[in-house]
Structure formats: structure tokens, C-alpha cells
C-alpha atoms as a PDB file:
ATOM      1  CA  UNK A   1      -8.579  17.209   0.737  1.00  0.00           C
ATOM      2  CA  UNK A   2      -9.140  14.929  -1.751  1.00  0.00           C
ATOM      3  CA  UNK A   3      -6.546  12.189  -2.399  1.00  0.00           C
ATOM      4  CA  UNK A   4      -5.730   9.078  -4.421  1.00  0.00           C
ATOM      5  CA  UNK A   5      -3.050   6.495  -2.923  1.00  0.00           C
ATOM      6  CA  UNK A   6      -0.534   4.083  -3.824  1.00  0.00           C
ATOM      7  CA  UNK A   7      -2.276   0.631  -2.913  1.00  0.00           C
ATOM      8  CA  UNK A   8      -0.450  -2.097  -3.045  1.00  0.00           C
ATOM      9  CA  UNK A   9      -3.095  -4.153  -0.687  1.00  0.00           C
ATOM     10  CA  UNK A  10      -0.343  -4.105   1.685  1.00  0.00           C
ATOM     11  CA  UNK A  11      -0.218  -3.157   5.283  1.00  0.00           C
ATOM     12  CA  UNK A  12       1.469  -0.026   5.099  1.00  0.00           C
ATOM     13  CA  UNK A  13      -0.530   1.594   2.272  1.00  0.00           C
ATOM     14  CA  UNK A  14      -3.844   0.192   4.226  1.00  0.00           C
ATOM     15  CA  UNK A  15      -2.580   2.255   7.550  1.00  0.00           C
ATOM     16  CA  UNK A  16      -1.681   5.629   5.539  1.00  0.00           C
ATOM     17  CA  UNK A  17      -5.143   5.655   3.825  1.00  0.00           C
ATOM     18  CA  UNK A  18      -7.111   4.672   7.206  1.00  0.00           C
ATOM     19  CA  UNK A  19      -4.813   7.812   8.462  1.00  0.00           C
ATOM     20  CA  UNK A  20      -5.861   9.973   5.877  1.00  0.00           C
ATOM     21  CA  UNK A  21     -10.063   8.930   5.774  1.00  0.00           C
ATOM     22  CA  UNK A  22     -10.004   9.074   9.746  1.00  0.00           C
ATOM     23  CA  UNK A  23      -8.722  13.071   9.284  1.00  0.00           C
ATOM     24  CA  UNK A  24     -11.830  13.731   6.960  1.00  0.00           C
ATOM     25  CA  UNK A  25      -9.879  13.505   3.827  1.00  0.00           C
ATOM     26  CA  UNK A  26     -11.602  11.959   0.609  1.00  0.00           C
ATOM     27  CA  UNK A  27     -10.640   8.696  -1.290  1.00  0.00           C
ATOM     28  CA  UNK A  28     -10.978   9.488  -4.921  1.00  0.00           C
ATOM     29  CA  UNK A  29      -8.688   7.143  -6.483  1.00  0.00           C
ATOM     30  CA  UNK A  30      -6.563   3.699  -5.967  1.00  0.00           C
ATOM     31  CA  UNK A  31      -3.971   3.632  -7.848  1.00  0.00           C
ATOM     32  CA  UNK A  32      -2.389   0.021  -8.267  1.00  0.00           C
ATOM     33  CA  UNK A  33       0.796  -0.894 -10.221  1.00  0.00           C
ATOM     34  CA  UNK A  34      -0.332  -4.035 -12.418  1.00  0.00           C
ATOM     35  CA  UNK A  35       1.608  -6.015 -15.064  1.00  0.00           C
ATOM     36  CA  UNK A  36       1.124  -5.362 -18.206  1.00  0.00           C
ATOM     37  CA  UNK A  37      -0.507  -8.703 -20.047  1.00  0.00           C
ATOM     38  CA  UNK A  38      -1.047 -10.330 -16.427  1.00  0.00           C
ATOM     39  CA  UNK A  39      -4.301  -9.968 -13.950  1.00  0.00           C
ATOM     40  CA  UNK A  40      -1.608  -9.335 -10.809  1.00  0.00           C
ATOM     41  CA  UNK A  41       0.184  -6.684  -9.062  1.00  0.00           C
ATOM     42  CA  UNK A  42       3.316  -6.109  -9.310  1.00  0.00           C
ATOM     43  CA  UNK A  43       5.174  -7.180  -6.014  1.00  0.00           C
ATOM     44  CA  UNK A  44       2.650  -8.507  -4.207  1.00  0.00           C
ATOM     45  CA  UNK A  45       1.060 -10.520  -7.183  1.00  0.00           C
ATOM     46  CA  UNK A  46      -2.349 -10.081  -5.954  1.00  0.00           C
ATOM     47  CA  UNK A  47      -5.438 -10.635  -8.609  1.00  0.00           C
ATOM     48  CA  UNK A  48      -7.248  -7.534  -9.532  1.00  0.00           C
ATOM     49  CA  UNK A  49     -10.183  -8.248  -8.316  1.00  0.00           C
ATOM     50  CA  UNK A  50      -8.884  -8.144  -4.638  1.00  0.00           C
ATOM     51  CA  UNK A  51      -8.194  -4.349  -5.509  1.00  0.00           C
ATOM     52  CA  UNK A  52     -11.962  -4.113  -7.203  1.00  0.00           C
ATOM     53  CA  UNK A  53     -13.918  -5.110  -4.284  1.00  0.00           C
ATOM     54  CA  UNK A  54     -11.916  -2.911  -2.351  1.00  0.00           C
ATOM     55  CA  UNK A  55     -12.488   0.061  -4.220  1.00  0.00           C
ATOM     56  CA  UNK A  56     -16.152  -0.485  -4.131  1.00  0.00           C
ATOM     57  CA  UNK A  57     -15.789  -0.883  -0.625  1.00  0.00           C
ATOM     58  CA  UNK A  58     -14.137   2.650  -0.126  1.00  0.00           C
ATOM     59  CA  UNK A  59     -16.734   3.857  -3.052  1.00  0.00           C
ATOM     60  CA  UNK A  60     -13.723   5.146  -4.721  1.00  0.00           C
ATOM     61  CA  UNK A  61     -12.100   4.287  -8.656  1.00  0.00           C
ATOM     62  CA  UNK A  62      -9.641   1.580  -8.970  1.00  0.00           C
ATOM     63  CA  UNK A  63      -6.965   2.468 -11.465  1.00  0.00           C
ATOM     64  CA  UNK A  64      -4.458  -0.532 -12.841  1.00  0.00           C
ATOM     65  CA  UNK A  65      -1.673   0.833 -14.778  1.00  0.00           C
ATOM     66  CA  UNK A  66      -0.524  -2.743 -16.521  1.00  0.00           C
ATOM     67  CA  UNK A  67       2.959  -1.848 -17.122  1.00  0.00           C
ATOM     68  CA  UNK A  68       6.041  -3.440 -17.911  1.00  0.00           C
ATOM     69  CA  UNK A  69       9.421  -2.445 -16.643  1.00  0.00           C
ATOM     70  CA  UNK A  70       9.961  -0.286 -19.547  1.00  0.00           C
ATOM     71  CA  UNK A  71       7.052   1.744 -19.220  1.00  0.00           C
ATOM     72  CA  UNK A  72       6.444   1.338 -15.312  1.00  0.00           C
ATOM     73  CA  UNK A  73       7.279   5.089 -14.940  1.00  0.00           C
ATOM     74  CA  UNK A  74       5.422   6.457 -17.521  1.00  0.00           C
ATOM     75  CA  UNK A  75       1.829   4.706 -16.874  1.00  0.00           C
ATOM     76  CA  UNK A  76       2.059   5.482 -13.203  1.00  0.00           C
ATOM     77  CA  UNK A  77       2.480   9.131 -14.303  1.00  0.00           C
ATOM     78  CA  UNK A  78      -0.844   8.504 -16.706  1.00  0.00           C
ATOM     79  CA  UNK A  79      -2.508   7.010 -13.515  1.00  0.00           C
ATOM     80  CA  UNK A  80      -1.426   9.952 -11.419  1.00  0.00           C
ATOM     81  CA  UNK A  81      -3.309  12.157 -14.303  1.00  0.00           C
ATOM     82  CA  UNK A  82      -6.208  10.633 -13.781  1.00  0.00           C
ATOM     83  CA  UNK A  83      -6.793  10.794 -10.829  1.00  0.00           C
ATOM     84  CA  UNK A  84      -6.094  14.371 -10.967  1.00  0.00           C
ATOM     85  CA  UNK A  85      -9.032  14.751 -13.696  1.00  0.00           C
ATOM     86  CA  UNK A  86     -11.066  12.965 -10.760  1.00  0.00           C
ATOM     87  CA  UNK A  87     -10.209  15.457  -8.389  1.00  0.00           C
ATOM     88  CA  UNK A  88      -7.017  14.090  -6.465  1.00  0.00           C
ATOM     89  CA  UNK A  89      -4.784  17.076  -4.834  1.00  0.00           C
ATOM     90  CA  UNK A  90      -2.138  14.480  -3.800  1.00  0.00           C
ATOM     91  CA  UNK A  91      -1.194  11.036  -3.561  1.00  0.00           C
ATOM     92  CA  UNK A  92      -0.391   9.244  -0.772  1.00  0.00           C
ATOM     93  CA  UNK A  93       2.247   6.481  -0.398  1.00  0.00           C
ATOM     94  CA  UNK A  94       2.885   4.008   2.405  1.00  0.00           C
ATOM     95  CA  UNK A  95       6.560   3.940   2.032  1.00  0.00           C
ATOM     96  CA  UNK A  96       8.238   4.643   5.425  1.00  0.00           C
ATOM     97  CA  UNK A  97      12.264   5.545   4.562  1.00  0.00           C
ATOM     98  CA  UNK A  98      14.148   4.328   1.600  1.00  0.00           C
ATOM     99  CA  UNK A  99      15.247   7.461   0.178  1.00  0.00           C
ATOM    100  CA  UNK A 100      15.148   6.087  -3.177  1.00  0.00           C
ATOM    101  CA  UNK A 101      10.818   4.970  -3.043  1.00  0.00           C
ATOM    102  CA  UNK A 102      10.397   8.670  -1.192  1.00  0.00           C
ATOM    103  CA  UNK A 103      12.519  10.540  -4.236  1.00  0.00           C
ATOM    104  CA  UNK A 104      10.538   8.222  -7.116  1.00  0.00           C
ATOM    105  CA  UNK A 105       7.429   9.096  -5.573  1.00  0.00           C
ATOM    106  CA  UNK A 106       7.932  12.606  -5.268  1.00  0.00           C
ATOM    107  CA  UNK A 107       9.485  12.756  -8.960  1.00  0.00           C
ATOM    108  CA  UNK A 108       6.090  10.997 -10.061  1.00  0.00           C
ATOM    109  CA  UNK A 109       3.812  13.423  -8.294  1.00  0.00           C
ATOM    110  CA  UNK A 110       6.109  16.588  -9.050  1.00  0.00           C
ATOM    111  CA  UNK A 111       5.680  15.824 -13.105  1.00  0.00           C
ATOM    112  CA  UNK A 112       1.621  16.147 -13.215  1.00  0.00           C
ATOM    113  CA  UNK A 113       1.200  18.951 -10.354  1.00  0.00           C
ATOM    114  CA  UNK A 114       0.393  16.614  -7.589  1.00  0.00           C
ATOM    115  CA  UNK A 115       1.378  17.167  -3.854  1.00  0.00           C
ATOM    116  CA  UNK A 116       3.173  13.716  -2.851  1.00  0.00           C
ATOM    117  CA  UNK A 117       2.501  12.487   0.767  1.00  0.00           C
ATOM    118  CA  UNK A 118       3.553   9.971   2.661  1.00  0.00           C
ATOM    119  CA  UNK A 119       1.795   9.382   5.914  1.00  0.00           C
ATOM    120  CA  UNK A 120       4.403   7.082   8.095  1.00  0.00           C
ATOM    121  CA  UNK A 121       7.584   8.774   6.879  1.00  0.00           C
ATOM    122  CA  UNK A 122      10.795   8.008   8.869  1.00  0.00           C
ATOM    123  CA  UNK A 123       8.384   6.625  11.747  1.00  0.00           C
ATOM    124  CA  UNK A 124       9.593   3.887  13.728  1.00  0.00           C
ATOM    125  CA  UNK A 125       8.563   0.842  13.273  1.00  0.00           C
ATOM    126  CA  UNK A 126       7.448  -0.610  16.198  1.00  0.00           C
ATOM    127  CA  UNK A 127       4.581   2.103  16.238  1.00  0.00           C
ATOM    128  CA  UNK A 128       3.323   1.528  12.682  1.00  0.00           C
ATOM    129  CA  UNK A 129       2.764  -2.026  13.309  1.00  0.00           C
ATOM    130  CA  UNK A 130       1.517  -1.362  16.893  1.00  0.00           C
ATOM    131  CA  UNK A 131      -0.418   1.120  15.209  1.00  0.00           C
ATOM    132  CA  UNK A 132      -1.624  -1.262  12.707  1.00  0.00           C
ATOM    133  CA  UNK A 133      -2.564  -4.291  15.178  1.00  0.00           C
ATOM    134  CA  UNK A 134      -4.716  -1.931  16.787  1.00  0.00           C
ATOM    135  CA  UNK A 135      -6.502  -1.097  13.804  1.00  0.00           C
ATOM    136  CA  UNK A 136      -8.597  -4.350  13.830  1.00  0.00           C
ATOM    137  CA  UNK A 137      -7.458  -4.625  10.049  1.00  0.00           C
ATOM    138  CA  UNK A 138      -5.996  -8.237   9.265  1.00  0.00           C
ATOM    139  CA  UNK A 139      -3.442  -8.668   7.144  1.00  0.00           C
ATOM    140  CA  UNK A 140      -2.106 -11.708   5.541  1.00  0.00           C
ATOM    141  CA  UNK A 141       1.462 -12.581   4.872  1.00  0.00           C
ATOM    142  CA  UNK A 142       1.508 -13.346   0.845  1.00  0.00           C
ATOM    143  CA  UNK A 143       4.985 -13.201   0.117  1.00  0.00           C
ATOM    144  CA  UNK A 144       8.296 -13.883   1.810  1.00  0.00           C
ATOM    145  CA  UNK A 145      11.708 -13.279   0.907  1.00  0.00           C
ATOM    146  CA  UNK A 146      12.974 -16.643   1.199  1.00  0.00           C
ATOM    147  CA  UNK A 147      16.932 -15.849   2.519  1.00  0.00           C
ATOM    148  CA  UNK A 148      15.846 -13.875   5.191  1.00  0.00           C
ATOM    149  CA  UNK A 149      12.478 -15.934   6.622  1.00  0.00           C
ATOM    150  CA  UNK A 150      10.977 -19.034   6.266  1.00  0.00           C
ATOM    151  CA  UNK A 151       8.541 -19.941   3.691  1.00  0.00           C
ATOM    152  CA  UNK A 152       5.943 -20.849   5.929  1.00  0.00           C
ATOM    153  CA  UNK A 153       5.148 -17.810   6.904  1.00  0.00           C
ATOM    154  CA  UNK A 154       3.177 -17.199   4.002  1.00  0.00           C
ATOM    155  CA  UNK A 155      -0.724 -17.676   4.805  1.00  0.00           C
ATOM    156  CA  UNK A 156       0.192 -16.308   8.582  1.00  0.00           C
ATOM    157  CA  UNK A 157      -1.925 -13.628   9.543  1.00  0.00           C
ATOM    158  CA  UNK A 158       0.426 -10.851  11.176  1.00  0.00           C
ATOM    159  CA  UNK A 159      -0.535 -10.897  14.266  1.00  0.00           C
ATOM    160  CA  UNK A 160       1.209  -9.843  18.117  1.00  0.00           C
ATOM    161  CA  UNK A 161       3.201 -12.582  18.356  1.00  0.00           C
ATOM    162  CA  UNK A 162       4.514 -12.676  14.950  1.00  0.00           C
ATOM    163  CA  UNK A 163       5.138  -8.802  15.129  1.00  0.00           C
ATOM    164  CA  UNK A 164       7.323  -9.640  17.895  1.00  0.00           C
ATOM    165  CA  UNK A 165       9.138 -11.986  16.246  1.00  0.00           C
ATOM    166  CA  UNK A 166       9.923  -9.924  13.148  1.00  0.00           C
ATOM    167  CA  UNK A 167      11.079  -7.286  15.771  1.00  0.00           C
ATOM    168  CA  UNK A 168      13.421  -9.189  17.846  1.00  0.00           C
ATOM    169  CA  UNK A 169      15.064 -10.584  14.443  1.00  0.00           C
ATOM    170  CA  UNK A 170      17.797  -8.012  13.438  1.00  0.00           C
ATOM    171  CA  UNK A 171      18.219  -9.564  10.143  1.00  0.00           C
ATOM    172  CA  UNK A 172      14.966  -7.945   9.114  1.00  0.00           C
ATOM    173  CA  UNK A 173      13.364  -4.862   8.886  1.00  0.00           C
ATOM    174  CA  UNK A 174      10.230  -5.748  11.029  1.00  0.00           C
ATOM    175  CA  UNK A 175       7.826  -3.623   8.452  1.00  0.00           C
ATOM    176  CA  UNK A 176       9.406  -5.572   6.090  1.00  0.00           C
ATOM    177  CA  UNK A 177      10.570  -2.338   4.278  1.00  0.00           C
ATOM    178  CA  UNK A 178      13.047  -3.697   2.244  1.00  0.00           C
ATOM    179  CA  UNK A 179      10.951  -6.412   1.155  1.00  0.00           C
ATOM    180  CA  UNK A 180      11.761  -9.551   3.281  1.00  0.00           C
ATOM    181  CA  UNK A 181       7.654 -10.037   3.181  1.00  0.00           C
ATOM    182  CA  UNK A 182       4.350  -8.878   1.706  1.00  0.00           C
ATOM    183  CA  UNK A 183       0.747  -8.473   3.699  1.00  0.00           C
ATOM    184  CA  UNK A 184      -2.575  -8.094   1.995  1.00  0.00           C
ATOM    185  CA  UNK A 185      -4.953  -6.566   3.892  1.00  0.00           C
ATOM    186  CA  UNK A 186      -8.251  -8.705   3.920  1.00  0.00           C
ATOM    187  CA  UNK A 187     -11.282  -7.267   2.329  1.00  0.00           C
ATOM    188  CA  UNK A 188     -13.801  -8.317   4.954  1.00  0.00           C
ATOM    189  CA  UNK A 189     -11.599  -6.143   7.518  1.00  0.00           C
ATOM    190  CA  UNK A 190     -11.513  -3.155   5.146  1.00  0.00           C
ATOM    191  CA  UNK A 191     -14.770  -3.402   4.715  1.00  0.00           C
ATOM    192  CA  UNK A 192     -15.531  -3.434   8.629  1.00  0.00           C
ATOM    193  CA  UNK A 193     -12.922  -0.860   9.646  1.00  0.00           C
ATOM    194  CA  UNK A 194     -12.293   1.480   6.482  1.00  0.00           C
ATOM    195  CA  UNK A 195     -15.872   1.538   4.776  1.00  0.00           C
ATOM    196  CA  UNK A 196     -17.230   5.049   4.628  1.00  0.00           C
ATOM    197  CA  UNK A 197     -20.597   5.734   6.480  1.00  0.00           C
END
């Protein structure tokens, strides 16, 4: 199948499209929501050319859709179509269970005849980031919500010990679902453990 996906340089997203490449489906597309005016993403605030090098990495089109909150919906939608015309027959997210991100996502894909998939639905979340650690991908904390955890976190690579920290703290979601913090996914670990052969 080919697919594009919902990158947000995150953890999650990384794991759903390693998921997806290691079942011999094809990367067509990354689809990243950018701000309109601004070289970042939104949420994470990561520079576009992070998301560059990693499409050329995964020898696969990078599409921004610089959007503002007024218009978020509707460029992801012309993003979506896009990838179509490039031969996506879904789009993945890395979402896990807020009902709300799974129904928006759906919505999106529904409008332009896309099938909407999301890899680590409802899956607990001690075996995603098990999951992930084994992956040999490094991620980097980038963003912390700053009532829930400390803000020197941020530059921490997310590693065993800090895994089991976020999962011992029941103040938290340990994925960080409901956005207590933000990973990016280093390039020179996509490019060792995600680059096609």
C-alpha cells in the first residue's frame, strides 16, 4: 500500500511509519502541519528543514501546509489531496486514544477519499515506548509542558530510565499523549534505522 503520514518529527508518528515501511508498505508523502508566515511546526516548533532532510532520507515528498488556526483544517485537507495525486491510499497518524485527534483525523481523510489509519490505536503505553526504545531511534525531548514536568527535561534524550520515570508519575500520560512533552526523532537515527535499501 502506498501511504503518506502525519509527521510531526515526534516519537509516535516515527514508530507508526517504521510500522508501516517494516510491513512493505510505501512512503509517498510527509505531511507536516506548519505555520503559516513561520519556518516551524506547529506544536513541536521544529524548523522545516529537520522535516526536509528527513524526507530525502525516506526518498519520499515533504508537504508543509503553513496554516493558521483559521484555515488549519482546510490546508491539511489540500495536503491530504496531494498526496493522493502522488499515489497515497491512506494516511497514517501516530495518535494513540483521544477520541477527539482519532475523529479529526478520520473527518480529514473521509472528505478527499482517503482510508485513515492509525497504527498504535488504544495500545498501551508501556509497549509503544518499549517498542520505541527498542527501535534504536533517538528521540529528543523539545518541549515540555511546564505544570506537569520540569523544564529541564528539554534536550534529554528519552531514554530507559527516563521512560520509567514518566511511567511511575501518574500525573502524566507517559507517551505524553495529552501533551505534557514533545520528542523529535533525530535525523542521523532515521537515517540509520528507517532509510530504505
Amino acid at each position: 500500500m502506498k501511504f503518506s503520514a502525519s509527521f510531526s518529527g515526534g516519537k509516535d508518528s516515527t514508530l507508526a511509519i517504521k510500522r508501516m515501511l517494516d510491513q512493505g508498505n510505501d512512503l509517498v508523502a510527509l505531511i507536516v502541519s506548519t505555520k503559516k508566515g513561520q519556518d516551524l511546526s506547529w506544536t513541536h516548533n521544529l524548523e522545516n528543514r529537520y522535516f526536509e532532510d528527513v524526507g530525502q532520507i525516506l526518498a519520499c515528498k515533504v508537504i508543509f501546509t503553513r496554516a493558521g488556526l483559521e484555515d488549519y483544517e482546510v490546508q491539511f485537507e489540500e495536503a491530504l489531496k496531494t498526496s493522493k495525486d502522488l499515489g497515497a491510499q491512506a494516511c497514517i497518524f501516530g495518535d494513540i486514544d483521544i477520541q477527539d485527534h482519532l475523529n479529526w483525523n478520520k473527518a480529514r481523510c473521509m472528505r478527499v477519499g482517503l482510508e485513515c489509519i492509525h497504527p498504535l490505536e488504544y495500545e498501551d503505553r508501556q509497549a509503544i515506548l518499549e517498542e520505541f526504545l527498542k527501535t534504536g531511534l533517538e528521540a529528543r525531548i523539545v518541549k515540555v509542558n511546564k505544570d506537569l514536568l520540569e523544564e529541564d527535561l528539554v534536550g534529554r534524550i528519552l531514554d530507559r530510565d527516563l521512560v520509567e520515570n514518566f511511567e511511575t508519575n501518574k500525573s502524566i500520560d507517559a507517551c505524553g499523549e495529552n501533551g505534557e512533552y514533545h520528542t523529535r526523532v533525530e535525523v542521523w537515527s532515521i537515517e540509520k534505522y528507517l532509510k530504505k535499501l
